[in-house]
C-alpha atoms as a PDB file:
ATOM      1  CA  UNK A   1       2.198   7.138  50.998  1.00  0.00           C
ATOM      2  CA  UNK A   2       4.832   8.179  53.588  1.00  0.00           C
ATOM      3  CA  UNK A   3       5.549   5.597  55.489  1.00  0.00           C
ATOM      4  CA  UNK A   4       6.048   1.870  54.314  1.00  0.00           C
ATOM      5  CA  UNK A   5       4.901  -1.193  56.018  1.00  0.00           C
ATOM      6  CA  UNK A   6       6.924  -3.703  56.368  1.00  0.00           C
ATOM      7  CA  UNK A   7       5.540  -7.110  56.993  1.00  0.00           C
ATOM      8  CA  UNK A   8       6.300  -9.750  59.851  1.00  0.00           C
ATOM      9  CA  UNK A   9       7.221 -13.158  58.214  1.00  0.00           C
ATOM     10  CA  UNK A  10       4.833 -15.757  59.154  1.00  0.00           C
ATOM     11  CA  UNK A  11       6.330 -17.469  61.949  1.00  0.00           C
ATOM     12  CA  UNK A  12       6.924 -13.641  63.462  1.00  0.00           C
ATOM     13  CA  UNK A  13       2.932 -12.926  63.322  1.00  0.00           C
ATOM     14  CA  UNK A  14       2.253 -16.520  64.670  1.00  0.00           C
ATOM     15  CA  UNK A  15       4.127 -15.930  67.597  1.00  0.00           C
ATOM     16  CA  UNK A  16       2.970 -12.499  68.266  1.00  0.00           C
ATOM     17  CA  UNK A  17      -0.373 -13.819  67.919  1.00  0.00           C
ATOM     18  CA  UNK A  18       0.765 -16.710  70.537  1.00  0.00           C
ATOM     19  CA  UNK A  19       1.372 -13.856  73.226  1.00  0.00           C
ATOM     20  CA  UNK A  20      -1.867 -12.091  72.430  1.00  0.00           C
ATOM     21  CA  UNK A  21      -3.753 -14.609  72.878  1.00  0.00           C
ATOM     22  CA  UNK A  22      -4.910 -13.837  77.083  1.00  0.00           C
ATOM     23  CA  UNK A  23      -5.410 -10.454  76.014  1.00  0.00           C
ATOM     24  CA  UNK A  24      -7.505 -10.382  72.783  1.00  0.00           C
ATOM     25  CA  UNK A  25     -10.997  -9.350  74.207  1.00  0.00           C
ATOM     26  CA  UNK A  26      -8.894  -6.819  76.235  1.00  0.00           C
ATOM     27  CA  UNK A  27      -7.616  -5.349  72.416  1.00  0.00           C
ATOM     28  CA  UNK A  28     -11.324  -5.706  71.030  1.00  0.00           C
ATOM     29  CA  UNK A  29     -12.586  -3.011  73.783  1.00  0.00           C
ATOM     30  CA  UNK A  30      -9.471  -0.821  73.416  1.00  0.00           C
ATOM     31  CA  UNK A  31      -9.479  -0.699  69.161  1.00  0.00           C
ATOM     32  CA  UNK A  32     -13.767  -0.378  69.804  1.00  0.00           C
ATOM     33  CA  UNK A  33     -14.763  -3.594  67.798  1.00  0.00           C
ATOM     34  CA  UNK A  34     -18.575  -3.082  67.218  1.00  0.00           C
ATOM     35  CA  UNK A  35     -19.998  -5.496  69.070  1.00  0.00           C
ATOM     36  CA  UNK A  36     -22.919  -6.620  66.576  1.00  0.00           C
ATOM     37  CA  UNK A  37     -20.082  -7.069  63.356  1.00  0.00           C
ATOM     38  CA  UNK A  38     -19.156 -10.886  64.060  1.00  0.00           C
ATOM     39  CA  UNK A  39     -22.673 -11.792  63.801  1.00  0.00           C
ATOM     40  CA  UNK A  40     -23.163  -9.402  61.125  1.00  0.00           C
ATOM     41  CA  UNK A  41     -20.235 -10.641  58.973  1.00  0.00           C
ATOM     42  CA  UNK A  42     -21.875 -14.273  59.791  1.00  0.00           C
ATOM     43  CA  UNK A  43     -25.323 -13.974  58.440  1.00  0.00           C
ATOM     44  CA  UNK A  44     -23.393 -11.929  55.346  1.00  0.00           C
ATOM     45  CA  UNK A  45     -22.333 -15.120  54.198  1.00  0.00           C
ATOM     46  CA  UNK A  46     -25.875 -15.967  53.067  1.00  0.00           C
ATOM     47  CA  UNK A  47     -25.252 -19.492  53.975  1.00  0.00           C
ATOM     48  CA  UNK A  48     -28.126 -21.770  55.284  1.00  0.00           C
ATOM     49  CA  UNK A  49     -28.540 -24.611  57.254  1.00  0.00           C
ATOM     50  CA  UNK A  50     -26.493 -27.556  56.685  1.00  0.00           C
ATOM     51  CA  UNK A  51     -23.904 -25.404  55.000  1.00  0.00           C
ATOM     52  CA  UNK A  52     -20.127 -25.989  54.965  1.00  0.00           C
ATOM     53  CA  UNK A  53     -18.087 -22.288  55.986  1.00  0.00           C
ATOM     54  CA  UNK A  54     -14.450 -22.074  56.881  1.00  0.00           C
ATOM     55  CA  UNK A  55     -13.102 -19.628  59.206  1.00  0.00           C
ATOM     56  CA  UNK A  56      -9.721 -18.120  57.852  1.00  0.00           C
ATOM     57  CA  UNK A  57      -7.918 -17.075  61.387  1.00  0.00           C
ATOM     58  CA  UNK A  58     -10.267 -18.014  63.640  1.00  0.00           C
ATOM     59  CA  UNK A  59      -7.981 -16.818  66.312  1.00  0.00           C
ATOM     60  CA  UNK A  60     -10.034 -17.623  70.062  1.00  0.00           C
ATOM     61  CA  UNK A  61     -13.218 -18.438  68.384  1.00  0.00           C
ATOM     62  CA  UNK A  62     -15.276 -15.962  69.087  1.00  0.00           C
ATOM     63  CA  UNK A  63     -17.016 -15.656  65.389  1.00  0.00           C
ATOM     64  CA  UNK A  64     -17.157 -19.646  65.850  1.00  0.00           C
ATOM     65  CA  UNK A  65     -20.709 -19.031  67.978  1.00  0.00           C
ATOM     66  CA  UNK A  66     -22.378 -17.003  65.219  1.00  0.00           C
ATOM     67  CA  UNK A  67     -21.139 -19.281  62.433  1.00  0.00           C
ATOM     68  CA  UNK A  68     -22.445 -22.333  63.997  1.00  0.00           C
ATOM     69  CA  UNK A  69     -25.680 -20.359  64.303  1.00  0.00           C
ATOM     70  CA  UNK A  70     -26.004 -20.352  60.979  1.00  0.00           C
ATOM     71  CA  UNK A  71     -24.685 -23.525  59.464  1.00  0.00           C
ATOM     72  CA  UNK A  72     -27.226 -25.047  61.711  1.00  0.00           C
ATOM     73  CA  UNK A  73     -26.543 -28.333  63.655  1.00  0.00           C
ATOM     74  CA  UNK A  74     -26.184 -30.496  59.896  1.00  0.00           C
ATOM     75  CA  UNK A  75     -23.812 -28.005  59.173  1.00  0.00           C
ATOM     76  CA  UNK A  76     -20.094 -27.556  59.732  1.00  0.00           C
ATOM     77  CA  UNK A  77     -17.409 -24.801  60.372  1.00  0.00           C
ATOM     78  CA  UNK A  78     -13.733 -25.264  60.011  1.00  0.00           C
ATOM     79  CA  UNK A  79     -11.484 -22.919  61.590  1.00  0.00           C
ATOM     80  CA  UNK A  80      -7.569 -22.449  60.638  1.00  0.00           C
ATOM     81  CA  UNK A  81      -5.783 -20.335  62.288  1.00  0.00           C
ATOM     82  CA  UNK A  82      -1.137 -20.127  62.465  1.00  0.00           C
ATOM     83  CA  UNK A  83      -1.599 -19.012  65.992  1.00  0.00           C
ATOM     84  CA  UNK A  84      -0.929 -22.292  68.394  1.00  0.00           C
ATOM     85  CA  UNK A  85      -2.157 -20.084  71.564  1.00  0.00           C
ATOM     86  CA  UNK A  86      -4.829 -18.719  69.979  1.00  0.00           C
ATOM     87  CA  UNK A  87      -6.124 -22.090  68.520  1.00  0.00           C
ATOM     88  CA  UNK A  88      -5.948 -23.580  72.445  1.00  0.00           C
ATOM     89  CA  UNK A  89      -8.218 -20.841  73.207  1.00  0.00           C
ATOM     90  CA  UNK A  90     -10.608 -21.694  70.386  1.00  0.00           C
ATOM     91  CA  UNK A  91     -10.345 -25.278  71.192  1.00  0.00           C
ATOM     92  CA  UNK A  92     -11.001 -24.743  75.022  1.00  0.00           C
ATOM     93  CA  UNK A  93     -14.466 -22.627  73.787  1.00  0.00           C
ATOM     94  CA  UNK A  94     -15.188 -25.687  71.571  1.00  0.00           C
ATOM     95  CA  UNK A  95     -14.902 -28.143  74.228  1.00  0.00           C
ATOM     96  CA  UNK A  96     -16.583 -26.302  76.774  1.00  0.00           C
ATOM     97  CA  UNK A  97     -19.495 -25.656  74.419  1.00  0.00           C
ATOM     98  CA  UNK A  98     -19.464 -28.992  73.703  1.00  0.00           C
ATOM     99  CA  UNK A  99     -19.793 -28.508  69.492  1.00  0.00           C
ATOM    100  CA  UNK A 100     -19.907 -31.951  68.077  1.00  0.00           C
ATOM    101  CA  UNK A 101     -19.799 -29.568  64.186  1.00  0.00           C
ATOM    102  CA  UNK A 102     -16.236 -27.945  64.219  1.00  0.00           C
ATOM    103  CA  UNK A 103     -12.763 -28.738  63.298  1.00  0.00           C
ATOM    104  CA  UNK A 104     -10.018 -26.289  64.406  1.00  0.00           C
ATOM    105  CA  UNK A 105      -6.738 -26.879  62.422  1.00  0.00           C
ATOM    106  CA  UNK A 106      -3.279 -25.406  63.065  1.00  0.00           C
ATOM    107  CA  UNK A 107      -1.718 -24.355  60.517  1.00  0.00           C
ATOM    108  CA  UNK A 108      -1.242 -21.074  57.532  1.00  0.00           C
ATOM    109  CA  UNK A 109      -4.281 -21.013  55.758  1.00  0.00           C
ATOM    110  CA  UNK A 110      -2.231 -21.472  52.327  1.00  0.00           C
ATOM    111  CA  UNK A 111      -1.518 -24.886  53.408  1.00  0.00           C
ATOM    112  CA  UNK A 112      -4.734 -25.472  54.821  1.00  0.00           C
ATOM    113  CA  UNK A 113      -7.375 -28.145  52.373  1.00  0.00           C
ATOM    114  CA  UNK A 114     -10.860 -28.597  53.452  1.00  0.00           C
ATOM    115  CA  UNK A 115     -12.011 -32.066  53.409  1.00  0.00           C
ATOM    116  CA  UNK A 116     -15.303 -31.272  51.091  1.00  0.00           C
ATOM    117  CA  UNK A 117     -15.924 -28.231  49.088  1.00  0.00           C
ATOM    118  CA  UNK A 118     -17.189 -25.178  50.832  1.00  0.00           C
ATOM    119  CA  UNK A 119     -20.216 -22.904  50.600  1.00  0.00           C
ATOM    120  CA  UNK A 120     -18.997 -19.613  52.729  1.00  0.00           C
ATOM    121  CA  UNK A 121     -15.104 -18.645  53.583  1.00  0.00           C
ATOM    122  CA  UNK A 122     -14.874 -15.933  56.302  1.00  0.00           C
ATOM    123  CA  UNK A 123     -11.829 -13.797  56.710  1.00  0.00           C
ATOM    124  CA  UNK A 124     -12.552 -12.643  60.492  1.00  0.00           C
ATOM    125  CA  UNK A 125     -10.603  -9.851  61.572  1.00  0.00           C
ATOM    126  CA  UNK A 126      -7.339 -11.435  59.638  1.00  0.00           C
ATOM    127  CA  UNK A 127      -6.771 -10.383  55.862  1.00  0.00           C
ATOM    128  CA  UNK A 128      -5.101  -7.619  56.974  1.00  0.00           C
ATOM    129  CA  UNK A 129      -2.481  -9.142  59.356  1.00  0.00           C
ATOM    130  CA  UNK A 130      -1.664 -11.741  56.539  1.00  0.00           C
ATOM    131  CA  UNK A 131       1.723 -10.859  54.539  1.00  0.00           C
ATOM    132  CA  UNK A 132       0.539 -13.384  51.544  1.00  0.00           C
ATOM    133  CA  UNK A 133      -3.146 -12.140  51.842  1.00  0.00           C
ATOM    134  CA  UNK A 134      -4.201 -12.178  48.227  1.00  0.00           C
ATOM    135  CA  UNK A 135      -2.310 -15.976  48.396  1.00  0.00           C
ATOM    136  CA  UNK A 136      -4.690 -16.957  50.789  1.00  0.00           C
ATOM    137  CA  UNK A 137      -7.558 -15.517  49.366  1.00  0.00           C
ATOM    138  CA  UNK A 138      -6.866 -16.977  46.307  1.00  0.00           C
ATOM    139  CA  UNK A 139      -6.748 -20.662  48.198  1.00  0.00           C
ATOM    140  CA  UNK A 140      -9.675 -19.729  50.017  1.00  0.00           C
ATOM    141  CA  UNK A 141     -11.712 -19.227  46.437  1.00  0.00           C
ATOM    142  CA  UNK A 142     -10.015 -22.430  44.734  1.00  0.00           C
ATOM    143  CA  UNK A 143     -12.021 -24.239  47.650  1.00  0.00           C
ATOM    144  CA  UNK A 144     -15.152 -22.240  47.473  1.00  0.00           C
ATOM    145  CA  UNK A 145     -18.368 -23.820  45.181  1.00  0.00           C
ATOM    146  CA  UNK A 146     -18.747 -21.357  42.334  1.00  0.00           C
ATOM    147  CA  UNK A 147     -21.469 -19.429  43.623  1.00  0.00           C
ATOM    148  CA  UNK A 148     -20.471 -19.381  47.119  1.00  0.00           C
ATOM    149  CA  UNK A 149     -19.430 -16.541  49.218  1.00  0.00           C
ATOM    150  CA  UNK A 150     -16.271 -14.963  50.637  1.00  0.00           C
ATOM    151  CA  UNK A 151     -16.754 -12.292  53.179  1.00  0.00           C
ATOM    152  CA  UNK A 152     -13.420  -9.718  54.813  1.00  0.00           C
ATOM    153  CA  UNK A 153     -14.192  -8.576  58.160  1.00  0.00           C
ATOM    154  CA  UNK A 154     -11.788  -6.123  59.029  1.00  0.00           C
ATOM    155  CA  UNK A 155     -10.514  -2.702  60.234  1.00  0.00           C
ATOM    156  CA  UNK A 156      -9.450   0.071  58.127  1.00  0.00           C
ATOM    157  CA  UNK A 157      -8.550   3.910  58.357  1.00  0.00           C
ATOM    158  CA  UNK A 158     -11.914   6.288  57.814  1.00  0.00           C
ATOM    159  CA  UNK A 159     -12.319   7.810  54.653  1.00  0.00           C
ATOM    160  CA  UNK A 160     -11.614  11.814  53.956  1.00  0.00           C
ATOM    161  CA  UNK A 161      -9.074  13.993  55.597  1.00  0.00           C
ATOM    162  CA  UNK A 162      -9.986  12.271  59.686  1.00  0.00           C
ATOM    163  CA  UNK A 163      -8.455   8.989  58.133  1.00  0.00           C
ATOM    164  CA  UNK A 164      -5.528  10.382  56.564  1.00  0.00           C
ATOM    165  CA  UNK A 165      -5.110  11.972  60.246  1.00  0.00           C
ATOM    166  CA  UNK A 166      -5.185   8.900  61.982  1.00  0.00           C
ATOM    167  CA  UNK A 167      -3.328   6.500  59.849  1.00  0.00           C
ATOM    168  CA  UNK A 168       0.192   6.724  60.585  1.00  0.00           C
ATOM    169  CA  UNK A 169      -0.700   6.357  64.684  1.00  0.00           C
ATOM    170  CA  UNK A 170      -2.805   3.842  63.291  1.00  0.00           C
ATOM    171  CA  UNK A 171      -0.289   1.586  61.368  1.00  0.00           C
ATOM    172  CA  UNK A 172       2.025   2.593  64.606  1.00  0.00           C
ATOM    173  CA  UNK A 173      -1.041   0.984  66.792  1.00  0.00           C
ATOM    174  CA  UNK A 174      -0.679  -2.150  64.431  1.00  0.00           C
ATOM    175  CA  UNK A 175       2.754  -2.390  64.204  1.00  0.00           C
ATOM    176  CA  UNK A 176       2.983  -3.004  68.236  1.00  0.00           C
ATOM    177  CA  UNK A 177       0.236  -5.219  68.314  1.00  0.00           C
ATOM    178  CA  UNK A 178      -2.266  -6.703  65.699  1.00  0.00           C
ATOM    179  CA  UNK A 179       0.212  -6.319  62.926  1.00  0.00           C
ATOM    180  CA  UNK A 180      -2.919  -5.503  60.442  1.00  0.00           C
ATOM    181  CA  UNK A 181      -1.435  -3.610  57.683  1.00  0.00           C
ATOM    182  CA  UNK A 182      -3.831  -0.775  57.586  1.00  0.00           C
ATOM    183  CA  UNK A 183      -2.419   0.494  54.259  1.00  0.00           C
ATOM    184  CA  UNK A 184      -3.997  -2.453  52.273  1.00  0.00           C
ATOM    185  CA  UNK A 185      -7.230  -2.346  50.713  1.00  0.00           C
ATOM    186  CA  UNK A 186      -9.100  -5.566  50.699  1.00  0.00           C
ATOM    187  CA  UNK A 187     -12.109  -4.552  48.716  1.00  0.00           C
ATOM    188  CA  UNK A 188     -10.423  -3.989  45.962  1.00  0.00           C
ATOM    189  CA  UNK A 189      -9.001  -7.837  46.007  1.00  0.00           C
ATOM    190  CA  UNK A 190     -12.463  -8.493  46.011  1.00  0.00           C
ATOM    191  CA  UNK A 191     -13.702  -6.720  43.081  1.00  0.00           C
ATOM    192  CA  UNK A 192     -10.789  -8.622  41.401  1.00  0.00           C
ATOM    193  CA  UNK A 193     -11.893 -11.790  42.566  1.00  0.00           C
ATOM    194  CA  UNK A 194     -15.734 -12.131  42.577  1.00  0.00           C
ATOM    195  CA  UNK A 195     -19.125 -11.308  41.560  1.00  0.00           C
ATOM    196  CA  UNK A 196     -21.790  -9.073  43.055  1.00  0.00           C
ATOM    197  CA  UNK A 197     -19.387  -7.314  45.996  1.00  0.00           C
ATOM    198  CA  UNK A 198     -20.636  -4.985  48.463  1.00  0.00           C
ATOM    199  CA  UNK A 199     -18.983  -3.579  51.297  1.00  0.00           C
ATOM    200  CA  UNK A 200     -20.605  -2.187  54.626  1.00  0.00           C
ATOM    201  CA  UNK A 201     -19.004   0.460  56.933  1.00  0.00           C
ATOM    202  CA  UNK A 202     -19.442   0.382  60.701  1.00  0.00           C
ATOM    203  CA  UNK A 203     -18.559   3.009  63.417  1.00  0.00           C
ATOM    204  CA  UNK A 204     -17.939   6.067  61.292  1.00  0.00           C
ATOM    205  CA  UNK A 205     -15.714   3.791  58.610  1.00  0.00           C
ATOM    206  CA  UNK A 206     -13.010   2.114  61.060  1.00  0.00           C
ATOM    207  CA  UNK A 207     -14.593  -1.557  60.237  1.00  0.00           C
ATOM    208  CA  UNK A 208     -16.411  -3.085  56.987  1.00  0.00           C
ATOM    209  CA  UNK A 209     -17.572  -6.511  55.708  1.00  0.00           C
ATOM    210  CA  UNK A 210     -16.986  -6.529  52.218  1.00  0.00           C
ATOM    211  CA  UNK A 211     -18.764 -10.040  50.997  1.00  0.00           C
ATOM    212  CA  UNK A 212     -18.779 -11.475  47.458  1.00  0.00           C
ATOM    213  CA  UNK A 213     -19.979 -14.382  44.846  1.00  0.00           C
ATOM    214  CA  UNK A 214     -17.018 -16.846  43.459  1.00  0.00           C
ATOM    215  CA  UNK A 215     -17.901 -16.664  39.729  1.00  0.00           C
ATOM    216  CA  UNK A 216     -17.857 -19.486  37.248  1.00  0.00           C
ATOM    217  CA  UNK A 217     -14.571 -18.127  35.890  1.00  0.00           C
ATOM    218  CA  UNK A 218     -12.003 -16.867  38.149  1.00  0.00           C
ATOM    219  CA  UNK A 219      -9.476 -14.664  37.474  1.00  0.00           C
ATOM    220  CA  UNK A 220      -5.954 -15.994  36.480  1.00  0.00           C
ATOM    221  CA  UNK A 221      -4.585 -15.130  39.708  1.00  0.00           C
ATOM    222  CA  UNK A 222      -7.156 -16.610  41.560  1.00  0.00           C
ATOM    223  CA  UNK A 223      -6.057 -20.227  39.718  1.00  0.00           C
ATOM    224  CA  UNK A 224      -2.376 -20.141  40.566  1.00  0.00           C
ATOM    225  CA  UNK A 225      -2.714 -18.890  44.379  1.00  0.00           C
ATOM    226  CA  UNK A 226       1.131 -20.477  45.181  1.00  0.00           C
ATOM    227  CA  UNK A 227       2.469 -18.199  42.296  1.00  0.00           C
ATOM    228  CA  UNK A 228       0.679 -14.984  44.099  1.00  0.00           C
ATOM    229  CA  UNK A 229       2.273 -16.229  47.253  1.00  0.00           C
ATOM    230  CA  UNK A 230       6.137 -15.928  45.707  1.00  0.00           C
ATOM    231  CA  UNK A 231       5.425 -12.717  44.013  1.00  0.00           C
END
């Protein structure tokens, strides 16, 4: 690898974030977000009705329609996100939508405890612009039921020589405004973590949902997720 990325501190990515927030459906269109892989990354989390999922950067809330969809009305979704603007914009969709079944939360998703134990954690769009990613997802599985699911939703370079083309304008892209490390590869966190993962590629390889099982017994740096954090 050439080039190094260099991560924003937290507070950095939460105002950045902040000032994105007016403009993210304008960013979806311009970095060609599929538009069926929120609902697909939903339904991947195999959850049913009455379920309990947590959103990790739930940003505006625009995966917060399809989760609810299938949590069902007995169900619930939490959604955490560091992003103040971005969680007004989530709370505004809440309100006007009038959903009696969701709890938004400000706050880094390593601090963040769910009130009851969860059946489904999505990552939507967000492992990737995390500096203590594995952290998180490491808190995200200490709260997850063994036998629940996680589920990454995010963007990544193609494979072959067209990604290796297009990844150092690509981490430039990210640098200026996401701040998703595009270097990072999520999957393989995964097939550290849990059971059973599979990952599906849309639009030629530029976005995946990689979704797995929390096993019975997790790996040792799944137990001590505040350790991972400091490394």
């Amino acid at each position: 690898m050439t080039y190094q990325w260099v991560y924003c501190d937290r507070a950095s990515v939460a105002r950045r974030y902040d000032k994105l927030a007016n403009y993210i459906k304008l960013c979806e269109w311009l970095l060609c977000v599929p538009k069926s892989l929120r609902r697909k990354a939903a339904e991947a989390l195999h959850v049913n009705e009455g379920d309990r999922v947590l959103e990790i950067g739930c940003g505006t809330g625009l995966n917060l329609p399809f989760l609810r969809e299938v949590v069902g009305a007995q169900g619930h979704v939490y959604g955490v996100d560091i992003s103040e603007g971005m969680l007004e914009k989530a709370g505004d969709l809440r309100a006007r939508s009038r959903w009696n079944n969701v709890t938004l939360v400000n706050s880094d998703a390593l601090a963040f405890h769910a009130p009851e134990p969860l059946d489904a954690v999505l990552f939507g769009l967000s492992y990737n612009t995390m500096p203590h990613h594995r952290a998180v997802l490491a808190h995200a599985l200490t709260q997850l039921r063994p036998g629940g699911r996680v589920v990454i939703m995010d963007a990544k370079a193609p494979d072959g020589a067209l990604g290796q083309m297009v990844l150092p304008f690509g981490a430039w892209l990210m640098k200026h405004t996401l701040l998703g490390n595009p270097y990072i590869r999520p999957w393989e966190h995964m097939a550290e973590a849990a059971d059973d993962v599979e990952t599906q590629d849309f639009l030629f390889g530029s976005y995946y949902i990689c979704g797995g099982v929390k096993p019975e017994t997790v790996a040792p740096w799944v137990e001590m997720p505040q350790l991972v954090a400091a490394e």
